[in-house]
N, C-alpha and C. Protein backbone atom coordinates (compact mmCIF):
# COMPACT_ATOMS: atom_id res chain seq x y z
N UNK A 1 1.28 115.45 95.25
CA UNK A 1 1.53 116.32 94.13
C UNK A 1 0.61 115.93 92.97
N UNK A 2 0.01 116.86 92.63
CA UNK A 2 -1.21 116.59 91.49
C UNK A 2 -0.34 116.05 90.06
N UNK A 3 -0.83 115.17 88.99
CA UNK A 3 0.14 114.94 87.79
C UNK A 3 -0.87 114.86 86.70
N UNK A 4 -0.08 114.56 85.77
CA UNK A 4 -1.10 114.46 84.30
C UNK A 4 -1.84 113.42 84.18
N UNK A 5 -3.15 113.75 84.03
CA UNK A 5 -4.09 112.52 84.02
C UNK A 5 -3.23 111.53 82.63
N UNK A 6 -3.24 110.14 82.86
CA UNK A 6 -3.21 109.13 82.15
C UNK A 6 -3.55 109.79 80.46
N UNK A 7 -4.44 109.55 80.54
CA UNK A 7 -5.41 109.97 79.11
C UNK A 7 -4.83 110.95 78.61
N UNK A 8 -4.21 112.14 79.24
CA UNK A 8 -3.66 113.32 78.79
C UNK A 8 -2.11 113.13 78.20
N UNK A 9 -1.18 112.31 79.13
CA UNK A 9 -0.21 112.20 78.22
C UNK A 9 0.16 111.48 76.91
N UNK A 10 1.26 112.66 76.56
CA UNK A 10 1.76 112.08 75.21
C UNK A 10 2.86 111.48 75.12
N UNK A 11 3.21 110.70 74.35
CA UNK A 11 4.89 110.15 73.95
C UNK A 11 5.21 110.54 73.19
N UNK A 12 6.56 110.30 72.97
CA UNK A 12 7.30 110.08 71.51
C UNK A 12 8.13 108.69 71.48
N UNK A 13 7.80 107.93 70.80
CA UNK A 13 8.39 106.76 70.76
C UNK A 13 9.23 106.26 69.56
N UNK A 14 10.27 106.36 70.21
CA UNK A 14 12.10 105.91 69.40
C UNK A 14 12.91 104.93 69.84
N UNK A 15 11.98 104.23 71.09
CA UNK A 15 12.94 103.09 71.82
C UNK A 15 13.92 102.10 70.83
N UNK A 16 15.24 102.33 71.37
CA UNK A 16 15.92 101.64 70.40
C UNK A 16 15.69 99.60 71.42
N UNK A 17 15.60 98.82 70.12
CA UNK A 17 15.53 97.27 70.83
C UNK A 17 16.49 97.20 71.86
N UNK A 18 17.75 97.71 71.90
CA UNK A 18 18.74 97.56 72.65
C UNK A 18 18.45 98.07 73.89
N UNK A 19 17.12 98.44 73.95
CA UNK A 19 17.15 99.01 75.73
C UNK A 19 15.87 97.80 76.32
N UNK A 20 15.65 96.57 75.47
CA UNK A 20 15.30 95.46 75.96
C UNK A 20 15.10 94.80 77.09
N UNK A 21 16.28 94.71 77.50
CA UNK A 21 17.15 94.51 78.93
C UNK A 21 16.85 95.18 80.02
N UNK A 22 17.02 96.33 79.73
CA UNK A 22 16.50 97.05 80.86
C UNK A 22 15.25 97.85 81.36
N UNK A 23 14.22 97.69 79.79
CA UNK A 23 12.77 97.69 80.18
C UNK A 23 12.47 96.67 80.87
N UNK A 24 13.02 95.58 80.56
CA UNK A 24 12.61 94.02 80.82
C UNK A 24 13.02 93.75 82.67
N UNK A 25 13.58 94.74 83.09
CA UNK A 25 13.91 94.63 84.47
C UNK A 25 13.40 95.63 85.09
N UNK A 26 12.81 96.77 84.66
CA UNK A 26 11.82 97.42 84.87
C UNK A 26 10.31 97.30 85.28
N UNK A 27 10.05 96.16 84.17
CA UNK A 27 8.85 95.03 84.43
C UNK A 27 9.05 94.33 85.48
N UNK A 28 9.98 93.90 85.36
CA UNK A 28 10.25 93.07 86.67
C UNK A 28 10.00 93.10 88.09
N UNK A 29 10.36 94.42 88.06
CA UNK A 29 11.05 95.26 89.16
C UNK A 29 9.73 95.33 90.33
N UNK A 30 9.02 96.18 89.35
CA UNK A 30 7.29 97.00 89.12
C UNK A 30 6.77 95.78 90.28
N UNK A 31 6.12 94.76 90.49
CA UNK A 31 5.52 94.68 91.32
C UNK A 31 6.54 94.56 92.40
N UNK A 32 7.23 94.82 92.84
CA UNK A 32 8.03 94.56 94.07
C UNK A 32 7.89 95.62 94.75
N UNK A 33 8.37 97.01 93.75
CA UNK A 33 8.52 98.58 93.85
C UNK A 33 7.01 98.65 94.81
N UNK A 34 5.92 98.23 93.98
CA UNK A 34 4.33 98.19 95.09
C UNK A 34 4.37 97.60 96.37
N UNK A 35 4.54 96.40 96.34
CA UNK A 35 4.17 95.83 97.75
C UNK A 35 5.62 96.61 98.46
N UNK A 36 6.96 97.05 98.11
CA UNK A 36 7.61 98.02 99.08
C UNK A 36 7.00 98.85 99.38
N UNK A 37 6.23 99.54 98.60
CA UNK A 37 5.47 100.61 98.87
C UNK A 37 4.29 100.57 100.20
N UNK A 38 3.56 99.68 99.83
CA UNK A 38 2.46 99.33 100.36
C UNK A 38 2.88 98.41 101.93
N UNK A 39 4.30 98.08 102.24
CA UNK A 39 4.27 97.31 103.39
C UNK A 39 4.18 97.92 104.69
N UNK A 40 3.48 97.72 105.90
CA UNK A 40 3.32 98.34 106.93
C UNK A 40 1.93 99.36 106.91
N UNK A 41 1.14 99.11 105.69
CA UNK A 41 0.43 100.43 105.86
C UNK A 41 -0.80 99.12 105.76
N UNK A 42 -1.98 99.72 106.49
CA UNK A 42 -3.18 98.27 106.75
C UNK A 42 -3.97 98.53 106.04
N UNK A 43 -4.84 97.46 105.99
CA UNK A 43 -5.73 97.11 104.79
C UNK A 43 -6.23 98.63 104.54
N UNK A 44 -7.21 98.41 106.06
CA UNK A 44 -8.34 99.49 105.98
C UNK A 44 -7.71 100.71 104.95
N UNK A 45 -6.81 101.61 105.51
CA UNK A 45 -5.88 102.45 104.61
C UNK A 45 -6.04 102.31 103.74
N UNK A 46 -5.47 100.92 102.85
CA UNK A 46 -5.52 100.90 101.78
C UNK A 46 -6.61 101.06 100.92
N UNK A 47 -8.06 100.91 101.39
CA UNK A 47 -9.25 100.77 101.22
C UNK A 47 -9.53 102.20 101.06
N UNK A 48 -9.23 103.11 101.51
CA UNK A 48 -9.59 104.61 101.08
C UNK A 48 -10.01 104.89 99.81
N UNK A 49 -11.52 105.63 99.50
CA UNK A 49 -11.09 106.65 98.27
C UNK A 49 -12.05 107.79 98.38
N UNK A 50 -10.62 109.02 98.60
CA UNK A 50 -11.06 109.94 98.96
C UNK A 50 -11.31 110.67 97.55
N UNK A 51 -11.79 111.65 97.53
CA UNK A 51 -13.06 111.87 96.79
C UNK A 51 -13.33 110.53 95.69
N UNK A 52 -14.11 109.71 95.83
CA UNK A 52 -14.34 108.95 95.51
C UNK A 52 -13.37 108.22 93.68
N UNK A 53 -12.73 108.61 94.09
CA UNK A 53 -11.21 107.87 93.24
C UNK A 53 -10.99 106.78 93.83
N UNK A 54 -10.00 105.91 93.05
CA UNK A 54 -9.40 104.80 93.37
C UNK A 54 -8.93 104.73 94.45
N UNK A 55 -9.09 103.71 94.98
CA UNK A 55 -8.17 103.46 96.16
C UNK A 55 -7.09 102.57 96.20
N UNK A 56 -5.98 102.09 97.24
CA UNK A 56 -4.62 102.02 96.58
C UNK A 56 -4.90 100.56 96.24
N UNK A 57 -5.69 99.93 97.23
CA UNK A 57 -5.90 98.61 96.32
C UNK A 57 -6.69 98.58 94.98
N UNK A 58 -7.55 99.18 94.90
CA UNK A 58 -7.75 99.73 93.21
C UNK A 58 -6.81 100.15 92.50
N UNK A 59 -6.22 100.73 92.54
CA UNK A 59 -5.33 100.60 91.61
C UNK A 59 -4.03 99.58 91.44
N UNK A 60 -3.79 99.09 92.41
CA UNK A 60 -2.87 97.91 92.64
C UNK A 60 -3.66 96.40 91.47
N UNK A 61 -4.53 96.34 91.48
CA UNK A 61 -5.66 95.46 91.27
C UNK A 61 -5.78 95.83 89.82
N UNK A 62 -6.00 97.13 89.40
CA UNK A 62 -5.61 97.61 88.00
C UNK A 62 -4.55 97.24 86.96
N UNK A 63 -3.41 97.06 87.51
CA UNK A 63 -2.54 96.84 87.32
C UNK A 63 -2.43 95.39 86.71
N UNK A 64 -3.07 93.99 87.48
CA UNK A 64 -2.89 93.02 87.22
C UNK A 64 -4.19 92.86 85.98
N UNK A 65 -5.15 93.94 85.85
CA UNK A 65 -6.16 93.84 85.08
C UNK A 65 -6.19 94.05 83.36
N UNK A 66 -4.61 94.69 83.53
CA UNK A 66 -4.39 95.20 82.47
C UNK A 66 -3.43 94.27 81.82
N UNK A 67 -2.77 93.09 82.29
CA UNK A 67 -2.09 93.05 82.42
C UNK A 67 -1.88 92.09 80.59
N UNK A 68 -3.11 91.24 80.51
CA UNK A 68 -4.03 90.59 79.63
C UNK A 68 -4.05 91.30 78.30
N UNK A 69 -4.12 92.55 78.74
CA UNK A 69 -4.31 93.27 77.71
C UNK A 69 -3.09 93.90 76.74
N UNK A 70 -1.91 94.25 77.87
CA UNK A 70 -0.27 94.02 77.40
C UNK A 70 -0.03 93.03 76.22
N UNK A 71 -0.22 91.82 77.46
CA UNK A 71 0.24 90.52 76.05
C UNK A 71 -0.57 90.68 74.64
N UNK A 72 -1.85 90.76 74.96
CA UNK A 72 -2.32 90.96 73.32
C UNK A 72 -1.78 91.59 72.63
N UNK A 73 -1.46 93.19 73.31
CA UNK A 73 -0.53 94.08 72.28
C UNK A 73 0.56 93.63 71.75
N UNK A 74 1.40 92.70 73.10
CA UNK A 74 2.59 92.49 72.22
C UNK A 74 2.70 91.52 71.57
N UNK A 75 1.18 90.87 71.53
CA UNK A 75 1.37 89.54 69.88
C UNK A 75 1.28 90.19 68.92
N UNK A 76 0.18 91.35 68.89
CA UNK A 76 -0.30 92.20 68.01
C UNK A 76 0.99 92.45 67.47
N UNK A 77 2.10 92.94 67.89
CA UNK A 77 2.77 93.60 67.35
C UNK A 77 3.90 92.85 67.02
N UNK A 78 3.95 91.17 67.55
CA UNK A 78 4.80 90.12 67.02
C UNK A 78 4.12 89.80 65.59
N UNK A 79 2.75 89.98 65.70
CA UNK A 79 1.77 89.29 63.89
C UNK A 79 2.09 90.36 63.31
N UNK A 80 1.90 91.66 63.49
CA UNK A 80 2.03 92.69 62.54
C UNK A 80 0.60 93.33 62.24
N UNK A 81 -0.16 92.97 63.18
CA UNK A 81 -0.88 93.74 63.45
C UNK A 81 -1.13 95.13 62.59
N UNK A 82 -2.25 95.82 62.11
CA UNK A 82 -2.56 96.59 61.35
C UNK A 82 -2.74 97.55 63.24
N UNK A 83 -3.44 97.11 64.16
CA UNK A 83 -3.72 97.95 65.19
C UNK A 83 -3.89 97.68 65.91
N UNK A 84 -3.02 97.41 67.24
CA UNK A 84 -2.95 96.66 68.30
C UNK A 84 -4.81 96.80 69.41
N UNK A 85 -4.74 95.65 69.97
CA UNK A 85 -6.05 95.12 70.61
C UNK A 85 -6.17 96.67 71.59
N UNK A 86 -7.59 96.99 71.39
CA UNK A 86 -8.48 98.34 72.02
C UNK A 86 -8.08 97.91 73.68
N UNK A 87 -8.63 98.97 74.63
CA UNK A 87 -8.68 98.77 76.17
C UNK A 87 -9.98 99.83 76.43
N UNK A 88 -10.25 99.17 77.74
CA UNK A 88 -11.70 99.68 77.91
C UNK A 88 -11.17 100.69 78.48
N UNK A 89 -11.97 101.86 77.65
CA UNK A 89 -10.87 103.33 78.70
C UNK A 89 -12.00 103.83 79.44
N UNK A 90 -13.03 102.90 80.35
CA UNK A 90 -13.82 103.30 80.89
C UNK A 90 -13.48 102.47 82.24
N UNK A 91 -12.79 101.60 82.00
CA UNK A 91 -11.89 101.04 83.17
C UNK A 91 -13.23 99.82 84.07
N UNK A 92 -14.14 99.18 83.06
CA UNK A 92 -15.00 98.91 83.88
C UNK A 92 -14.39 97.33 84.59
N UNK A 93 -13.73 96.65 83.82
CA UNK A 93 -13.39 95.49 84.69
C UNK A 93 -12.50 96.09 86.39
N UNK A 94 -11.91 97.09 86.15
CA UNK A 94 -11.06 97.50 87.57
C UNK A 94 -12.37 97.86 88.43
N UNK A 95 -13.34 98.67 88.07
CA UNK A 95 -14.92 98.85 89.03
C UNK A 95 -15.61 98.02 89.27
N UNK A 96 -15.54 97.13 88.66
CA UNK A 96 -16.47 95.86 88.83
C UNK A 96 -15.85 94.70 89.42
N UNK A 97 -14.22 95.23 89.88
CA UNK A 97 -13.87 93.50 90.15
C UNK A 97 -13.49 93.68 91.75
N UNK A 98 -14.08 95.04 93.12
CA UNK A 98 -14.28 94.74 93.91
C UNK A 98 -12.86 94.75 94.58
N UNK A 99 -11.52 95.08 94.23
CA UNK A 99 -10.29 94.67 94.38
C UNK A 99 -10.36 95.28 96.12
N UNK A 100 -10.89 96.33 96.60
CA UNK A 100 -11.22 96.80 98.35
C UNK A 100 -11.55 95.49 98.56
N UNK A 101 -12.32 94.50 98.45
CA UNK A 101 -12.51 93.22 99.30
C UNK A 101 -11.61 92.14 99.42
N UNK A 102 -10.19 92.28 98.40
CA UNK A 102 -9.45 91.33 98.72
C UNK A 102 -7.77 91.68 99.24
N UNK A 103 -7.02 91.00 100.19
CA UNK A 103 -6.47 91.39 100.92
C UNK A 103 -5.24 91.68 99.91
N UNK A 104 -4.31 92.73 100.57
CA UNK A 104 -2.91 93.53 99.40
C UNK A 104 -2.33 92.22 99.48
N UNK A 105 -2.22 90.93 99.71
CA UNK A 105 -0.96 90.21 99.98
C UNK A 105 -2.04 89.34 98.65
N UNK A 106 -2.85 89.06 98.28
CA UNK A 106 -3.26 88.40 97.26
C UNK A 106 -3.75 89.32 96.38
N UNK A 107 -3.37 91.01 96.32
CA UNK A 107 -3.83 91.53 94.95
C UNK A 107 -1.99 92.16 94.82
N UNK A 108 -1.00 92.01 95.38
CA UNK A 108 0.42 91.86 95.22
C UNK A 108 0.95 90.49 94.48
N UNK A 109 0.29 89.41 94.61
CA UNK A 109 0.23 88.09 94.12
C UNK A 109 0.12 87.70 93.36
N UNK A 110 -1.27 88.34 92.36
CA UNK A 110 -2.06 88.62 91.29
C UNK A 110 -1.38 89.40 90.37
N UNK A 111 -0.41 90.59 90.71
CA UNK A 111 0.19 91.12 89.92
C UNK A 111 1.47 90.89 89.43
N UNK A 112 1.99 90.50 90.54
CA UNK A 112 3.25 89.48 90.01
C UNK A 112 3.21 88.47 89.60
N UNK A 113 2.26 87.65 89.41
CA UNK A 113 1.75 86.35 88.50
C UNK A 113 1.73 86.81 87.18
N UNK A 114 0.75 87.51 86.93
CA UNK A 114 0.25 88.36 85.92
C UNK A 114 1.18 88.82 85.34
N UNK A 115 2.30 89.86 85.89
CA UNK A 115 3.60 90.52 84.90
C UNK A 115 4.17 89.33 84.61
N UNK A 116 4.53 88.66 85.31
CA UNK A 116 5.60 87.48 85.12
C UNK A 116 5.05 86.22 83.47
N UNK A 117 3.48 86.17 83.25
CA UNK A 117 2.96 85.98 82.19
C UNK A 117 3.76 86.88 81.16
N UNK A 118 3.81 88.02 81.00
CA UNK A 118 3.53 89.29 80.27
C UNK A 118 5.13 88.89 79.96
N UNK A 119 5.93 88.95 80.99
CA UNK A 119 7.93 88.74 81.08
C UNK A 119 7.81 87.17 80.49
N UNK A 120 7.26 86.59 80.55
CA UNK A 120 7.36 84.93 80.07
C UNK A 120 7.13 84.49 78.18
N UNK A 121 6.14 85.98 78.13
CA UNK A 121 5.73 85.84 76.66
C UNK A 121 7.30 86.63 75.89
N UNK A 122 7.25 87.51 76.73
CA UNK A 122 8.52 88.36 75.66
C UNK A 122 9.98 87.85 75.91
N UNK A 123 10.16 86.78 76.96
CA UNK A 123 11.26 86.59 76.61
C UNK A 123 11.36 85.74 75.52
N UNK A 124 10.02 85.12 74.67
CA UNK A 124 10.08 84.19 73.46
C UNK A 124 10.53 85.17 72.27
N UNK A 125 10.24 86.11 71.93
CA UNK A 125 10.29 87.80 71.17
C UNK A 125 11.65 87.30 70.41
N UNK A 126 11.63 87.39 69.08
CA UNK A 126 13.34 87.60 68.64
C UNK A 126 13.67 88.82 68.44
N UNK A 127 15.05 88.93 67.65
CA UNK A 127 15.40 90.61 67.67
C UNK A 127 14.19 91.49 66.42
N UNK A 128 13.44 89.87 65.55
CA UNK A 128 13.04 90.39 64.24
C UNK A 128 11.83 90.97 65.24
N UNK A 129 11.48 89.71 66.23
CA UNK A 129 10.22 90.28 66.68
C UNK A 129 9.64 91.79 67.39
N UNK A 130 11.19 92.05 67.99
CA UNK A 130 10.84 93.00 68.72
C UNK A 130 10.97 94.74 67.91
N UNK A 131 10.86 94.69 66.45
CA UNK A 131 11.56 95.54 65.46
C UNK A 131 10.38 95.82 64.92
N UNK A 132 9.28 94.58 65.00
CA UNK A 132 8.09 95.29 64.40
C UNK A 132 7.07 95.88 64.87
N UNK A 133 6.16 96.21 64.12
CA UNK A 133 5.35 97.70 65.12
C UNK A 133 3.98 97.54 64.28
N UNK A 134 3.24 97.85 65.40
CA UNK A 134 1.61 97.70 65.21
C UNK A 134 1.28 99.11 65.77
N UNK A 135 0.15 99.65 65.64
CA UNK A 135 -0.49 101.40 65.95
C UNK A 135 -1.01 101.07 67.30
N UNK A 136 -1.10 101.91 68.30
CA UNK A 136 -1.34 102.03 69.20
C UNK A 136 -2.98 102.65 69.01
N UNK A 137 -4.11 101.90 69.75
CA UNK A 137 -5.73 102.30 69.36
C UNK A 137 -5.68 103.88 69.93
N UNK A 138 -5.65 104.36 70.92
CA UNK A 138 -5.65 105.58 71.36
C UNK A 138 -4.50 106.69 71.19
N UNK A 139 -3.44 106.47 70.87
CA UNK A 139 -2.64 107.18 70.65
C UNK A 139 -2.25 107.66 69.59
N UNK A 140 -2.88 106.13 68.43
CA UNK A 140 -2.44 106.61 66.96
C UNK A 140 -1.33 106.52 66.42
N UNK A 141 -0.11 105.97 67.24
CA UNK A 141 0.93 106.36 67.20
C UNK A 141 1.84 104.58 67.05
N UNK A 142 2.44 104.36 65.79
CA UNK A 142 3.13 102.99 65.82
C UNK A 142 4.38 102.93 66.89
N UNK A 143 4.39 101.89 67.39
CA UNK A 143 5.02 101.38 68.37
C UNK A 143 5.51 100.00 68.09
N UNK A 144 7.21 100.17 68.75
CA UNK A 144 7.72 98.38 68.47
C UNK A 144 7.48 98.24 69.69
N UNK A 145 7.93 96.58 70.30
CA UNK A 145 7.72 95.86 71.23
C UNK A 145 8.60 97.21 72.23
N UNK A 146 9.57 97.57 72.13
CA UNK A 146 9.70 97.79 73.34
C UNK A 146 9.47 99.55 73.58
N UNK A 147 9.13 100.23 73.15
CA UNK A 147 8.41 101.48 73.01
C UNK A 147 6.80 100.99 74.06
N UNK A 148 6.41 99.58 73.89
CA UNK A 148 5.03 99.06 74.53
C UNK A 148 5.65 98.99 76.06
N UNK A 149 7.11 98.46 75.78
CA UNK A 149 7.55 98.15 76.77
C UNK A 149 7.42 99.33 78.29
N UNK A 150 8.30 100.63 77.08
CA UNK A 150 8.22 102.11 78.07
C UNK A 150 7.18 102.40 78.57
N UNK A 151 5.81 102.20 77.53
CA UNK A 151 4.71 102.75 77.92
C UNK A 151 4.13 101.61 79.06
N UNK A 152 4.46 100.52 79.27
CA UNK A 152 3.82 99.71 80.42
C UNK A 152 4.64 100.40 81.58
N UNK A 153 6.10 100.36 81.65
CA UNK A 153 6.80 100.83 82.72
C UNK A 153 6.03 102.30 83.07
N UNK A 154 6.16 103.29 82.54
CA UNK A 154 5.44 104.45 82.46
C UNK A 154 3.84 104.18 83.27
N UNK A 155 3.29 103.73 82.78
CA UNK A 155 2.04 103.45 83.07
C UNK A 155 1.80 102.76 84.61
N UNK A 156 3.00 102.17 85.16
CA UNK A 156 3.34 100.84 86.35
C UNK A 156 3.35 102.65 87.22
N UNK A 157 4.36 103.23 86.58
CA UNK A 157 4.99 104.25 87.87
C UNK A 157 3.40 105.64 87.58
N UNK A 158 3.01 105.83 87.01
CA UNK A 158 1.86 106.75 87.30
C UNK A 158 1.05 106.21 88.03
N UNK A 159 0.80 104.75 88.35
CA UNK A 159 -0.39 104.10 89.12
C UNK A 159 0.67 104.39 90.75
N UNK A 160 1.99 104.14 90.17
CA UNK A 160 2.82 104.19 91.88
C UNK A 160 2.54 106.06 92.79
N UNK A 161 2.86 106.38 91.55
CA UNK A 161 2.78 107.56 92.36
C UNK A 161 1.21 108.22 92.46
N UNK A 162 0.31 107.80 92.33
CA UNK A 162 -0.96 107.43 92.41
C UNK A 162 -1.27 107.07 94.12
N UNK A 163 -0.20 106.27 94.33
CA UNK A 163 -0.66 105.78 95.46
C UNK A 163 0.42 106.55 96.43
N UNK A 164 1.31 107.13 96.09
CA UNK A 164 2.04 107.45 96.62
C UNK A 164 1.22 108.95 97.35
N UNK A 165 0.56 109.24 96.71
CA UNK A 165 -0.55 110.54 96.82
C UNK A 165 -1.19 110.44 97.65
N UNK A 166 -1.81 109.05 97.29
CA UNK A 166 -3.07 108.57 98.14
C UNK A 166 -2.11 108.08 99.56
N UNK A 167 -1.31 107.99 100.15
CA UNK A 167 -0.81 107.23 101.60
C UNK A 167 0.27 109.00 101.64
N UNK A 168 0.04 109.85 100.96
CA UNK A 168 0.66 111.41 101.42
C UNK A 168 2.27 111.33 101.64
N UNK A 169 2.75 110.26 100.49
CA UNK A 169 4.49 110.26 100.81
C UNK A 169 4.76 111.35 99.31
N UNK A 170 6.19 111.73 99.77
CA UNK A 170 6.35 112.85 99.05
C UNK A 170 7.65 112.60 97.90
């Protein structure tokens, strides 16, 4: 099923702190939800990209690439940040880092390392921390910690059903 390119959607962001908890297990969740996804189906497969789009280990691999870039936001937005840290919206570290040559059981590895950084920083977050809000570079739009939160979850499940496209489950 075709969906809205990334770049194209919009939010509205009102996350109340109190849904903390359960963004925070959302994150969690997110690399598991993949490698369920991805188990039984072989490399090669995974290696596809038909019309020359991502393939599912590309975007799996994406995922942990970005992941760097999360935490900055959400110091950004623990300092108070005037405008949380830019992202390359040309995506060149995910093209350049080759993720088709390394096997799903170490780019599943990579990403759950990686979130678990990202879950390790915010469980330090107090309630003051998570209340304040820095601008989002592309969206324009101020955001508290856990509004970043929706938009990572959000962002986890467009790459899922991404792949969900790409292996033709419905």
């Amino acid at each position: 099923m075709q969906q809205i390119n990334w770049f194209e959607r919009r939010f509205e962001f009102h996350t109340s702190v109190a849904s903390f908890g359960s963004l925070t297990e959302r994150m969690a969740e997110a690399p598991s939800l993949f490698e369920k996804r991805i188990s039984g189906i072989s490399e090669k497969t995974c290696q596809n990209k038909p019309e020359e789009k991502w393939s599912v280990k590309e975007h799996l691999g994406h995922l942990s690439v970005l992941e760097p870039v999360w935490r900055l936001r959400f110091q950004d937005i623990r300092e108070e940040r005037t405008v949380m840290e830019g992202a390359d919206l040309t995506n060149r570290a995910t093209h350049k880092a080759d993720f088709n040559s390394r096997s799903l059981e170490v780019l599943c590895s990579l990403f759950q390392s990686e979130r678990k950084k990202t879950l390790d920083l915010l469980s330090g977050f107090s309630q003051i921390d998570l209340q304040k809000t820095s601008t989002h570079p592309r969206l324009k739009q101020r955001m508290n910690c856990c509004d970043l939160m929706l938009f990572v979850a959000e962002h986890d499940l467009h790459h899922l059903n991404q792949i969900n496209n790409l292996l033709n489950y419905d």
